[in-house]
Protein backbone atom coordinates (compact mmCIF):
# COMPACT_ATOMS: atom_id res chain seq x y z
CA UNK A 1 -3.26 2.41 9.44
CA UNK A 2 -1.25 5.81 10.55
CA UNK A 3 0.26 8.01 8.00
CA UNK A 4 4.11 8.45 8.22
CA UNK A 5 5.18 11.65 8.20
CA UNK A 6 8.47 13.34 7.01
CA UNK A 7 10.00 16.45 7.70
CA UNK A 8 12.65 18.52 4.98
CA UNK A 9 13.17 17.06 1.71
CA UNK A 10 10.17 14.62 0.03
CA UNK A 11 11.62 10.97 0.64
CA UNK A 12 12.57 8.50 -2.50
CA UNK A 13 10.18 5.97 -1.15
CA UNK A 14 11.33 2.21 -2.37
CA UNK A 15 9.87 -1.50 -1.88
CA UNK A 16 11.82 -2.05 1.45
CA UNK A 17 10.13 0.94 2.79
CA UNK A 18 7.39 -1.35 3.51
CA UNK A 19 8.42 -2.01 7.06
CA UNK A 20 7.42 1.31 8.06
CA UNK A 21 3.64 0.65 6.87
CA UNK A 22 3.35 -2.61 8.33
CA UNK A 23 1.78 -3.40 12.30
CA UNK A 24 0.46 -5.53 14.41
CA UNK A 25 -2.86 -5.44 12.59
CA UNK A 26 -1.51 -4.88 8.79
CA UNK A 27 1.18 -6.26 6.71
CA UNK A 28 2.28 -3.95 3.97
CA UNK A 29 3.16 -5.96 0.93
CA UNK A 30 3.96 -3.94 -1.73
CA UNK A 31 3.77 0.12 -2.09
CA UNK A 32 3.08 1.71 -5.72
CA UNK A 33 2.17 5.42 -6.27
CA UNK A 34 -0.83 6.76 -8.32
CA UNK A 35 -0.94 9.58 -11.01
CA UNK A 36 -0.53 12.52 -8.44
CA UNK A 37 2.70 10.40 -7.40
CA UNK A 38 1.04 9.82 -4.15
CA UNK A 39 1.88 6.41 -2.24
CA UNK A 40 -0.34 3.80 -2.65
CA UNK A 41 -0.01 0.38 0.26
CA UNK A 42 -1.54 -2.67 -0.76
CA UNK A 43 -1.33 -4.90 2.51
CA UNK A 44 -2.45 -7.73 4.03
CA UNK A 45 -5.00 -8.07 6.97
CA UNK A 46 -3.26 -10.24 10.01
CA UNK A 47 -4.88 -12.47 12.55
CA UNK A 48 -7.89 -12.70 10.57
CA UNK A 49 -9.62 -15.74 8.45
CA UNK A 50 -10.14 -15.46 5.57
CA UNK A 51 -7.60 -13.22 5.04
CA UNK A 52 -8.04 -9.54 3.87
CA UNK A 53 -6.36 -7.48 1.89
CA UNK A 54 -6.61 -3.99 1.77
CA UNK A 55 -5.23 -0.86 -1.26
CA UNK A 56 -4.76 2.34 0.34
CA UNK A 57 -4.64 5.70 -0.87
CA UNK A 58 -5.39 9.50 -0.32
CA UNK A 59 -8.52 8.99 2.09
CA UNK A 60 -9.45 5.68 0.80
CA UNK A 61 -9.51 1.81 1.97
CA UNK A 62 -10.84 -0.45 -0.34
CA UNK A 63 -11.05 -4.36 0.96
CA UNK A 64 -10.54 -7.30 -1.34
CA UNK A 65 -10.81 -10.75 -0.16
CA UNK A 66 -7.97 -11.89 -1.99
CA UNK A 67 -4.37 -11.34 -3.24
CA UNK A 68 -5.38 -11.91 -7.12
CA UNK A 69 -8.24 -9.42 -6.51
CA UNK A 70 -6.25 -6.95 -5.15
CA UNK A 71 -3.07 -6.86 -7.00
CA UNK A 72 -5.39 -7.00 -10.14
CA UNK A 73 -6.97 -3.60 -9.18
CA UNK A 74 -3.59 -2.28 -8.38
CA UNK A 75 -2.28 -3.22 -12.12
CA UNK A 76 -5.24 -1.21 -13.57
CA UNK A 77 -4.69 2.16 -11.56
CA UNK A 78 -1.44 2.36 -10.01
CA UNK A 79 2.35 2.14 -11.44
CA UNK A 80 5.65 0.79 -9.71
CA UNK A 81 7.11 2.96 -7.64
CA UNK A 82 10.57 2.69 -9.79
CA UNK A 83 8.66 3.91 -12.85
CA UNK A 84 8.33 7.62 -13.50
């Protein structure tokens, strides 16, 4: 997964952002940020069975083999992106 980049003012990143993190290879499903406010994708692994899903953030990729598993670990650590 490449990192998007922008130039000038930090962008007000929201849920239909999620387009720009997605691929032929990756399907980003939701984005949430952690407690330096730094994005976090949680996405889903295409063209492969059993599915995949992936949480990424900072330098990090951590796999989960399913949606529960994921979001679960995403509930624990990371907030909303709406939520300040």
């Amino acid at each position: 997964m490449g990192r998007k980049i922008w130039i000038g003012d930090p962008r007000k990143m929201t849920q239909k952002d999620c387009e720009y993190f997605s691929n032929g290879r990756h399907s980003c499903v939701r984005l949430l940020k952690d407690r330096n406010k730094q994005l976090v994708i949680l996405s889903k692994q295409l063209h492969q069975k059993p599915e995949l899903w992936c949480v990424a953030y900072g330098t990090c990729n951590l796999w989960f083999e399913s949606y529960e598993e994921a979001l679960s670990y995403c509930n624990k650590r990371f907030t909303p992106l709406d939520e300040r």
